[in-house]
Protein backbone atom coordinates (compact mmCIF):
# COMPACT_ATOMS: atom_id res chain seq x y z
CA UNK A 1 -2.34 65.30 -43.85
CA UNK A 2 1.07 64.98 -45.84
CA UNK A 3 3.55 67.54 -44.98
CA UNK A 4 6.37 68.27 -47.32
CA UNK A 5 10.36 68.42 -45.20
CA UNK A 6 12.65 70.48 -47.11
CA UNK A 7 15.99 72.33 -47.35
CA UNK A 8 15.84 74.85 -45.12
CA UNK A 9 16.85 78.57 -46.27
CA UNK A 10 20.47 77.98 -47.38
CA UNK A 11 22.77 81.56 -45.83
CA UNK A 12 24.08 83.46 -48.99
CA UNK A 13 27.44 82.10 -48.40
CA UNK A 14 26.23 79.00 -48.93
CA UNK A 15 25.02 77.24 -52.16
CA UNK A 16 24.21 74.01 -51.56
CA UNK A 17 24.53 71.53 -49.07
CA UNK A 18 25.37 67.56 -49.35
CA UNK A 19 22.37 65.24 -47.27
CA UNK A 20 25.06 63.64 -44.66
CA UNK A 21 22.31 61.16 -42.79
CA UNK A 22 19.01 60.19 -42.32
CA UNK A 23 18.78 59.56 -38.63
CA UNK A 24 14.89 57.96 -39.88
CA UNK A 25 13.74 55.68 -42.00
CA UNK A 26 10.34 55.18 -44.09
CA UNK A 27 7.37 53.86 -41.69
CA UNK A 28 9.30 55.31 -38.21
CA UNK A 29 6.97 57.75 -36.04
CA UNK A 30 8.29 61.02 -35.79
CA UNK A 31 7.98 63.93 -33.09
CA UNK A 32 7.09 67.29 -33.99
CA UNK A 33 10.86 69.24 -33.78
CA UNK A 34 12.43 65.44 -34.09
CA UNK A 35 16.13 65.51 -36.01
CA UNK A 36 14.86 63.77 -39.23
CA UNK A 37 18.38 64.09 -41.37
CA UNK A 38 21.48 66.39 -41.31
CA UNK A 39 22.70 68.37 -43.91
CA UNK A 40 26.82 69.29 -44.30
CA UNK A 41 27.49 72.65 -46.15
CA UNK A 42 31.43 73.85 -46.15
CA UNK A 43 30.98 75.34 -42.79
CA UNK A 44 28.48 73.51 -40.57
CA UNK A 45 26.31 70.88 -40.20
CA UNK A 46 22.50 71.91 -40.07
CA UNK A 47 20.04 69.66 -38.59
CA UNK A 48 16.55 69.82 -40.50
CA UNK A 49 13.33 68.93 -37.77
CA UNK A 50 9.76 67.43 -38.19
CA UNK A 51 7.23 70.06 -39.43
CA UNK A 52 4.89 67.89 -37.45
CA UNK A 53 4.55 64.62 -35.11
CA UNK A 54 3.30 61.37 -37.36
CA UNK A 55 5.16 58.85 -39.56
CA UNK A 56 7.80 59.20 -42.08
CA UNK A 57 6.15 58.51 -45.53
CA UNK A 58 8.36 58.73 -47.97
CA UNK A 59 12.16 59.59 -48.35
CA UNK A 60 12.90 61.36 -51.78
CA UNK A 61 16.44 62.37 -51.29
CA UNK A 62 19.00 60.03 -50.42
CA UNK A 63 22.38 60.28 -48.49
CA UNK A 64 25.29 61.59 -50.10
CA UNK A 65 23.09 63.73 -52.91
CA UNK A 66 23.63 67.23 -53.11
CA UNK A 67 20.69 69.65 -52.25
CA UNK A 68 19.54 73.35 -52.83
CA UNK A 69 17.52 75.14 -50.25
CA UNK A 70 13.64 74.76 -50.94
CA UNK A 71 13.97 71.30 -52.36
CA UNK A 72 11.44 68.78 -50.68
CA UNK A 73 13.72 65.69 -48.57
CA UNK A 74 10.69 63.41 -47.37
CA UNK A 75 6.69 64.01 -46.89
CA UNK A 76 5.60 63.06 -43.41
CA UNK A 77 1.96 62.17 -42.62
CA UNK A 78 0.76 64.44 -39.62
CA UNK A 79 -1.04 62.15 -36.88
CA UNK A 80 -0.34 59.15 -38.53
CA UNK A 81 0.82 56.09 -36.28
CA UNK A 82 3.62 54.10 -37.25
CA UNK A 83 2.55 50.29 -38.10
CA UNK A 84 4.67 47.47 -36.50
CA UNK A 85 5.39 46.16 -39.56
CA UNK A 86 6.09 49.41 -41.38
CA UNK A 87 5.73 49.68 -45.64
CA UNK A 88 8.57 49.09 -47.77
CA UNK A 89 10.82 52.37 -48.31
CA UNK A 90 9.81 54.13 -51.47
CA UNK A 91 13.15 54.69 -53.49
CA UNK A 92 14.52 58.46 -53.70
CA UNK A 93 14.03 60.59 -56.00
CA UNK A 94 17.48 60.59 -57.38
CA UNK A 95 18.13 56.61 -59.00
CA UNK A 96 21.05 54.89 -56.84
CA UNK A 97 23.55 52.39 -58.78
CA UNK A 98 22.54 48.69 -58.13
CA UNK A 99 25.45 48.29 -55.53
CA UNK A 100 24.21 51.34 -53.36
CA UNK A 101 20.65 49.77 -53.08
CA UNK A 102 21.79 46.26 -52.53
CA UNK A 103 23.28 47.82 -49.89
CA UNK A 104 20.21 49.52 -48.38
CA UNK A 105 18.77 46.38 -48.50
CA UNK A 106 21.24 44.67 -46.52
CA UNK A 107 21.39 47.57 -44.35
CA UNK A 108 17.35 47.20 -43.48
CA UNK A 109 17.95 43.37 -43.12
CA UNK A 110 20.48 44.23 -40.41
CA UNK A 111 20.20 45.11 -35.97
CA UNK A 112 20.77 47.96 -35.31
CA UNK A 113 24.40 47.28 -33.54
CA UNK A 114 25.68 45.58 -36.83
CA UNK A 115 24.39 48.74 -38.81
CA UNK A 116 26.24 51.19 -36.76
CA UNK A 117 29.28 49.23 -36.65
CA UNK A 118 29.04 48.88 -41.00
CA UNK A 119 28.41 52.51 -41.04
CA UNK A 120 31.69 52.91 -38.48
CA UNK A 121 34.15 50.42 -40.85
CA UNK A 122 32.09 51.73 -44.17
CA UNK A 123 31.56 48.00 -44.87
CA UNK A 124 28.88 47.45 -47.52
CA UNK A 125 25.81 45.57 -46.06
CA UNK A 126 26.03 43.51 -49.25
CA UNK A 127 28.97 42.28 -49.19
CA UNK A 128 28.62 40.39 -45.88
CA UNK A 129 27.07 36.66 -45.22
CA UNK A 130 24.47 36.77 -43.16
CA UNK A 131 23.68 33.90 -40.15
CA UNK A 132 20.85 35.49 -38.85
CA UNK A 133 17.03 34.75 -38.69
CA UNK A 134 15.05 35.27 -42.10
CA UNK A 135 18.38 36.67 -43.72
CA UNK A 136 19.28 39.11 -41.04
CA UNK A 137 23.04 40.59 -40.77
CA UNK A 138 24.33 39.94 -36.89
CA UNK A 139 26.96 41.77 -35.28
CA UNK A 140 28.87 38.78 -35.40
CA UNK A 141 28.68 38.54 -39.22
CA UNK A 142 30.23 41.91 -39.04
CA UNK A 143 33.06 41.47 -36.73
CA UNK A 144 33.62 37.90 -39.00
CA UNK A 145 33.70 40.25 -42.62
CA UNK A 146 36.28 42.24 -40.93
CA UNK A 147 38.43 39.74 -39.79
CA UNK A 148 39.23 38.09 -43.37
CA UNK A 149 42.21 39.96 -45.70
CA UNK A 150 41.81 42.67 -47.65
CA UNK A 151 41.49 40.23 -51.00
CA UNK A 152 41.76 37.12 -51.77
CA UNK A 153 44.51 37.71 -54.51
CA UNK A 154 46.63 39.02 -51.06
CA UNK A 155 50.00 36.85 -49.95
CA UNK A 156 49.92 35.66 -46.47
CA UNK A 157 51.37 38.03 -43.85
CA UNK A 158 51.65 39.28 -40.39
CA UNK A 159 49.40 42.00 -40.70
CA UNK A 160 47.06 42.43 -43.28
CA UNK A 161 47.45 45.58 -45.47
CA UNK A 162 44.14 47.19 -45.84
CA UNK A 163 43.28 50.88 -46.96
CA UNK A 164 39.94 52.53 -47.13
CA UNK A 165 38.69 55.08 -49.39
CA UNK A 166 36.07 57.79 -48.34
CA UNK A 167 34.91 61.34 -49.99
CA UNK A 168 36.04 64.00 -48.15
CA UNK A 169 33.30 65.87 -46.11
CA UNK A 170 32.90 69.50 -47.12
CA UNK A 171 33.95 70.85 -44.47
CA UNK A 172 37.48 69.57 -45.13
CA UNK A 173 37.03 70.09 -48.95
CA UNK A 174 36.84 73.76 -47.54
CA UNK A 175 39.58 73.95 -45.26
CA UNK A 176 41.76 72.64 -48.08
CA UNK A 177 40.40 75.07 -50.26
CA UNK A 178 41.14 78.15 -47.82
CA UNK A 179 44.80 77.02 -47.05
CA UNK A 180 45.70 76.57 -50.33
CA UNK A 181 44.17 80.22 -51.08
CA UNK A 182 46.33 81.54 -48.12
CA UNK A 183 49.36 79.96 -49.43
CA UNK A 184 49.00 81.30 -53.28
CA UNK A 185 47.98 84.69 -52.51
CA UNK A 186 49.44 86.24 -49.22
CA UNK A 187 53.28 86.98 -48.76
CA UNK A 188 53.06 84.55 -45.60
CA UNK A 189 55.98 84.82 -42.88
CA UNK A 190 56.11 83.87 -39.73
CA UNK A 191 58.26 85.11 -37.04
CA UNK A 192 58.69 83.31 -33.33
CA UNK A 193 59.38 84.50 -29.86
CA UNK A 194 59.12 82.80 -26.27
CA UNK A 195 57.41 84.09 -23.30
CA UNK A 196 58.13 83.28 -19.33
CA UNK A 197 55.07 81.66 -17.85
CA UNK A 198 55.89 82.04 -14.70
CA UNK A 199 53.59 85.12 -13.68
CA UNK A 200 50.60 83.31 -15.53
CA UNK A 201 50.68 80.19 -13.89
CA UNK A 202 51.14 81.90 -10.00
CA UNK A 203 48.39 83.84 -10.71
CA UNK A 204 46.56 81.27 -12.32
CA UNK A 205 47.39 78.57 -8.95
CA UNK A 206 46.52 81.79 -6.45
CA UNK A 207 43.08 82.77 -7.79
CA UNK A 208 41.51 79.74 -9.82
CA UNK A 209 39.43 78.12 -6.76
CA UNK A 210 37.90 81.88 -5.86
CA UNK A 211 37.54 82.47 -9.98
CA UNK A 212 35.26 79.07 -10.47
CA UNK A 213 33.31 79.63 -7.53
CA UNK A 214 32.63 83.41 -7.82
CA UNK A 215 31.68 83.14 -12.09
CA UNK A 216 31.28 79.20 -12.61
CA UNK A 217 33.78 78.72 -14.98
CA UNK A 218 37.38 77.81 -14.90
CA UNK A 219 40.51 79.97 -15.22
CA UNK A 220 42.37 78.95 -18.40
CA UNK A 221 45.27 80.28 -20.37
CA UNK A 222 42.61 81.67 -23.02
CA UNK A 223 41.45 84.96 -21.79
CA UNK A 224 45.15 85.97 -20.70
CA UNK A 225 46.35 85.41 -24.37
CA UNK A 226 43.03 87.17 -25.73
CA UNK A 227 43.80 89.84 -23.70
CA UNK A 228 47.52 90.39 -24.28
CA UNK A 229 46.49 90.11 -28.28
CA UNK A 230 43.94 92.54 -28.11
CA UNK A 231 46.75 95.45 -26.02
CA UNK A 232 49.04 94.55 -28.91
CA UNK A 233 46.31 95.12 -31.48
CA UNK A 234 45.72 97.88 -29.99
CA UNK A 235 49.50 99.39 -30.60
CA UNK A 236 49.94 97.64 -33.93
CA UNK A 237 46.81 98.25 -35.84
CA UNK A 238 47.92 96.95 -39.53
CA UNK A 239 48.01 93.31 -37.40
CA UNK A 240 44.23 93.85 -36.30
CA UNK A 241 43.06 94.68 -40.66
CA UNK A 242 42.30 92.48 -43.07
CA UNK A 243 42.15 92.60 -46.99
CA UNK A 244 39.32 92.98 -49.16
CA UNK A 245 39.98 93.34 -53.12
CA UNK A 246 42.46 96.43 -53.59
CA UNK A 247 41.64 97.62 -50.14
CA UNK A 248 43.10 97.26 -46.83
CA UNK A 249 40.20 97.61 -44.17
CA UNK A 250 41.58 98.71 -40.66
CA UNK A 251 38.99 97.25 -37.71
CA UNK A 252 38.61 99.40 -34.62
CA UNK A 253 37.09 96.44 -33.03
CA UNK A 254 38.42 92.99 -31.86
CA UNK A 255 36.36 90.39 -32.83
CA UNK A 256 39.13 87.44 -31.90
CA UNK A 257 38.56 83.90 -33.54
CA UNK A 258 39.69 81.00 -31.45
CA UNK A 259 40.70 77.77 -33.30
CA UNK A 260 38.82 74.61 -32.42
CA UNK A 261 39.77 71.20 -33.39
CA UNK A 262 36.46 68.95 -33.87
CA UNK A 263 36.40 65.30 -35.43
CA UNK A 264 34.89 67.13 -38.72
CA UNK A 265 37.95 69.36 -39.15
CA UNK A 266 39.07 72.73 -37.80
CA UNK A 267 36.50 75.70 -37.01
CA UNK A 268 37.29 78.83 -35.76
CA UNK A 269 34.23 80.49 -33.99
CA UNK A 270 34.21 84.31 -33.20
CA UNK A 271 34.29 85.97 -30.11
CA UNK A 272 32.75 89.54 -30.97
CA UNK A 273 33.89 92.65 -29.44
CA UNK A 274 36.22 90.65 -27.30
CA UNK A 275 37.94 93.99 -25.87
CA UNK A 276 34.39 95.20 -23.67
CA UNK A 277 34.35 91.28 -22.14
CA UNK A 278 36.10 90.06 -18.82
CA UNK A 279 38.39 87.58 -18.47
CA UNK A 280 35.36 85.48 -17.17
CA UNK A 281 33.38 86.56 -20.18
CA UNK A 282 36.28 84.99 -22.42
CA UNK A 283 36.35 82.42 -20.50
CA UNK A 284 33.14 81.32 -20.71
CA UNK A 285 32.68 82.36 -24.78
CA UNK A 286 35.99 80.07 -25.31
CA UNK A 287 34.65 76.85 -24.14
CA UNK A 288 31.27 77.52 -24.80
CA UNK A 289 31.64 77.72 -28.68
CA UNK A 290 34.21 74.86 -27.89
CA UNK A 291 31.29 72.53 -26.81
CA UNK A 292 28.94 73.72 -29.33
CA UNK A 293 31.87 72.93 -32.16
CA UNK A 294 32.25 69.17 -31.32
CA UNK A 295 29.02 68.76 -30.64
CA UNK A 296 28.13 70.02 -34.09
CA UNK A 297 25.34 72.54 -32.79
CA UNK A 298 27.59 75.56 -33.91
CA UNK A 299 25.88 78.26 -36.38
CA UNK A 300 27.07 79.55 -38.90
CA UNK A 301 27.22 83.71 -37.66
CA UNK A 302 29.24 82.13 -34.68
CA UNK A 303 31.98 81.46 -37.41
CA UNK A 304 31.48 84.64 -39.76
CA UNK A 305 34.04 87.82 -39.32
CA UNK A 306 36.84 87.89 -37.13
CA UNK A 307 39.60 90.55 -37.30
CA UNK A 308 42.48 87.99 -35.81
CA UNK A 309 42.90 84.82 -35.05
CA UNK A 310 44.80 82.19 -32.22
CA UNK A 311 45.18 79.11 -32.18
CA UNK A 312 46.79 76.55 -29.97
CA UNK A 313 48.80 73.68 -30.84
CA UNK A 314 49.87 73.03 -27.25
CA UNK A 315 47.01 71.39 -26.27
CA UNK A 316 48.28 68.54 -28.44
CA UNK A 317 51.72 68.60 -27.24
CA UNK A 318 52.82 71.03 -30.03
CA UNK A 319 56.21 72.48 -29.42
CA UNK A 320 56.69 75.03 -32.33
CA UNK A 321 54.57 75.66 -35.37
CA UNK A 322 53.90 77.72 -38.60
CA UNK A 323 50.21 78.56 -38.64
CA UNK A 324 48.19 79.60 -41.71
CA UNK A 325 46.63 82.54 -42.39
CA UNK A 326 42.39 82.51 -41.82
CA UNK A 327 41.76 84.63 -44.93
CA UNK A 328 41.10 87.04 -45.63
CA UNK A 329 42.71 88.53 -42.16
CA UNK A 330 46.64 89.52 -42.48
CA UNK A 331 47.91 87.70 -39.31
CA UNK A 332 47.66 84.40 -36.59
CA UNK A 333 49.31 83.73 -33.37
CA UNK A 334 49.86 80.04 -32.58
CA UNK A 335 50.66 79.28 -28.96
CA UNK A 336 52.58 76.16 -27.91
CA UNK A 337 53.27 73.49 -25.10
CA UNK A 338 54.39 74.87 -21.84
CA UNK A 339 57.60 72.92 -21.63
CA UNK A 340 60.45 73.45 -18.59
CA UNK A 341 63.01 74.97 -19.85
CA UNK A 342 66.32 76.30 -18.12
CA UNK A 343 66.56 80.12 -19.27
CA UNK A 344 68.80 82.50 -17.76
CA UNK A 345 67.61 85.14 -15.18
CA UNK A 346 69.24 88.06 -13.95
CA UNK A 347 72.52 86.20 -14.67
CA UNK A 348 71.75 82.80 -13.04
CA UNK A 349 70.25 79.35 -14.64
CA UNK A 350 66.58 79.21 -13.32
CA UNK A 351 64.26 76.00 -14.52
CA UNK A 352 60.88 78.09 -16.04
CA UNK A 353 57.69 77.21 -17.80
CA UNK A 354 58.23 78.66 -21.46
CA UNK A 355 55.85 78.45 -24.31
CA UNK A 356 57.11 79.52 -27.83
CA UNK A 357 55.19 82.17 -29.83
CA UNK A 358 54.51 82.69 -33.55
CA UNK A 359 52.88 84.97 -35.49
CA UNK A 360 52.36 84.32 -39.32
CA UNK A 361 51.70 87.50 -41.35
CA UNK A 362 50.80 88.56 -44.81
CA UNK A 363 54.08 90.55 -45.70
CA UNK A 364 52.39 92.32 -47.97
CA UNK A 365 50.25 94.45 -45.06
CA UNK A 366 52.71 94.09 -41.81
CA UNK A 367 56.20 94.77 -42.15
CA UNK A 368 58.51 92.72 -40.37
CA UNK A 369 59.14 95.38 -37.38
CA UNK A 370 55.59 95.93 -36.62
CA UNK A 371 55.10 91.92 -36.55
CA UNK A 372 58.39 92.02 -33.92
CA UNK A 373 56.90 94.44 -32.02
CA UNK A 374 53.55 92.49 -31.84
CA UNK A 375 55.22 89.40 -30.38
CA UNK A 376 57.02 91.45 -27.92
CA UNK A 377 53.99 93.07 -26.33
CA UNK A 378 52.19 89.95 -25.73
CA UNK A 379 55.24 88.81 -24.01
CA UNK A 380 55.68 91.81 -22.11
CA UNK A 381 51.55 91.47 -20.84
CA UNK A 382 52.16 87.55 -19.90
CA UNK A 383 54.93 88.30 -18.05
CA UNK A 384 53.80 90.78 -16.09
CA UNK A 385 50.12 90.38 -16.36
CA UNK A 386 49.36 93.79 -14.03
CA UNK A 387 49.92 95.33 -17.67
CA UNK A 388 46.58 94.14 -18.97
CA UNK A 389 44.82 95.49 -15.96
CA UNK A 390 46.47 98.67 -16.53
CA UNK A 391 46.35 98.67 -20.77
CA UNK A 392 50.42 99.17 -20.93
């Protein structure tokens, strides 16, 4: 029985979505609930699964077309069994130029180790000389294409000056598209302060052996700064609101987004109600939408919402930044490297950990004092941490 695959139901956000990969070609067996091809949209990747275990018919979409929910991808055959020598691949619905199915038909002439590493380079299959049996494109072929200049019209040099060109995924298409919107519309400033790690990182060193073993997950730096945001919120509410049309819309609840840096671009997934969770709670939300970001498994409600937003440059050795607003929400808090710095204490040079703060705002919501303020009660929790057990 033939079995139509299509989009799946696209989220309202959401109009379309570009086919990133078939992960199966034409003639393969499939499993029932088998990854047959993923789809990109702005904000995630979606993964779209056998209706049924048999063999791949027929592919009518191919990669890089964009596609509406509803509309059919392939048509597998339910309790079929793949062939060794499987059919020819039927060509896709939507006509490719001559150079994109020469190169499909290098592609299916090559292993599979000199596919992946054409796919890797974004080497055209038909470009390189094949050595191998019946026409076949080796590894070796690949790592030889690679190794000659750029073109042939090139001078001799040292090192070869090569450039590649490659469509920018959606994801980052979006991203652009938000920052730029930040930039044009909100009165962005950004004002910085410094905080004394010292009380953080004692506690941290005195309880993070009894914290792991007695919740099973590790004692960061996240949950402190969640919780220091969320006291401060708390004081400043105009920091916690966020815009929508003519309206300024004041939350009551903290639903903090955490930046996450993937290989696909940024994502900032949502940790709701953030003020009723423990620090283990946090914890474990933090580097559990962490895992699910890079591994691309993240939906898209985990990313909806949020009231305010951190992010952390630190982890990549950042000392000081400027961070952008995440429309349509009127402020961010960047943290920074921990860095040894000699500060001045109760009148004497002392060598501390310090970490430099910034908050970017949308002047046109938070005044300057308020934002000020803001910075100063997060430093005030971090550096004497009993505060956010007591809500001071």
């Amino acid at each position: 029985m033939s079995i139509e695959v299509k989009v799946p139901q696209l989220p309202e956000s959401v109009a379309d979505a570009l086919l990133a990969k078939w992960h199966k070609k034409v003639g393969d067996a499939v499993t029932r609930d088998e990854n047959l091809v993923d789809l990109e949209t702005d904000k995630v990747m979606l993964e779209v699964p056998a209706p049924a275990s048999g063999v791949l018919k027929e592919i009518r979409i191919a990669n890089g077309t964009t596609v509406t929910s509803g509309q059919v991808l392939a048509i597998v055959e339910a309790g079929a069994v793949a062939t060794a020598a499987p059919a020819a691949a039927a060509a896709p619905a939507k006509a490719e130029a001559a150079p994109a199915a020469a190169a499909k038909q290098g592609a299916d002439k090559s292993g599979p180790a000199a596919r992946r590493m054409m796919e890797e380079n974004n080497v055209n299959p038909a470009e390189v000389a094949a050595s191998g049996k019946d026409g076949r494109v080796t590894k070796g072929d690949v790592i030889q294409h690679l190794s000659k200049p750029a073109a042939a019209t090139l001078p001799a040099a040292k090192g070869a000056r090569t450039e590649q060109r490659v469509p920018m995924t959606r994801l980052r298409a979006r991203i652009a598209e938000r920052l730029v919107e930040a930039q044009s519309t909100a009165a962005m400033l950004t004002t910085f302060n410094e905080v004394d790690m010292t009380a953080v990182n004692e506690l941290r060193n005195r309880y993070k052996d009894k914290f792991e073993k007695a919740h099973g997950v590790k004692l960061g730096y996240s949950s402190f700064f969640i919780k220091a945001a969320i006291e401060a919120l708390r004081k400043f509410p105009a920091v916690n609101a966020s815009i929508d049309g003519n309206d300024i819309v004041y939350h009551e609840f903290y639903d903090m987004g955490v930046a996450v840096s993937t290989e696909r671009g940024l994502m900032v997934p949502v940790i709701r109600n953030a003020e009723n969770l423990s620090m283990a709670e946090l914890e474990a939300a933090v580097g559990g939408y962490a895992k699910k970001a890079r591994e691309g498994s993240i939906g898209l409600e985990d990313l909806t919402g949020g009231t305010f937003t951190i992010t952390n440059g630190g982890v990549f050795g950042s000392l000081l930044s400027t961070p952008i607003l995440n429309m349509p929400q009127v402020a961010i808090l960047g943290m920074h490297k921990i860095q040894e710095r000699p500060v001045v204490v109760d009148g004497q040079i002392a060598i501390r950990p310090m970490m430099y703060l910034a908050l970017t705002y949308d002047h046109r919501i938070v005044d300057g004092r308020e934002s000020v303020q803001f910075l100063v009660a997060i430093k005030e929790a971090l550096e004497d941490p009993a505060r956010l057990l007591l809500q001071l």
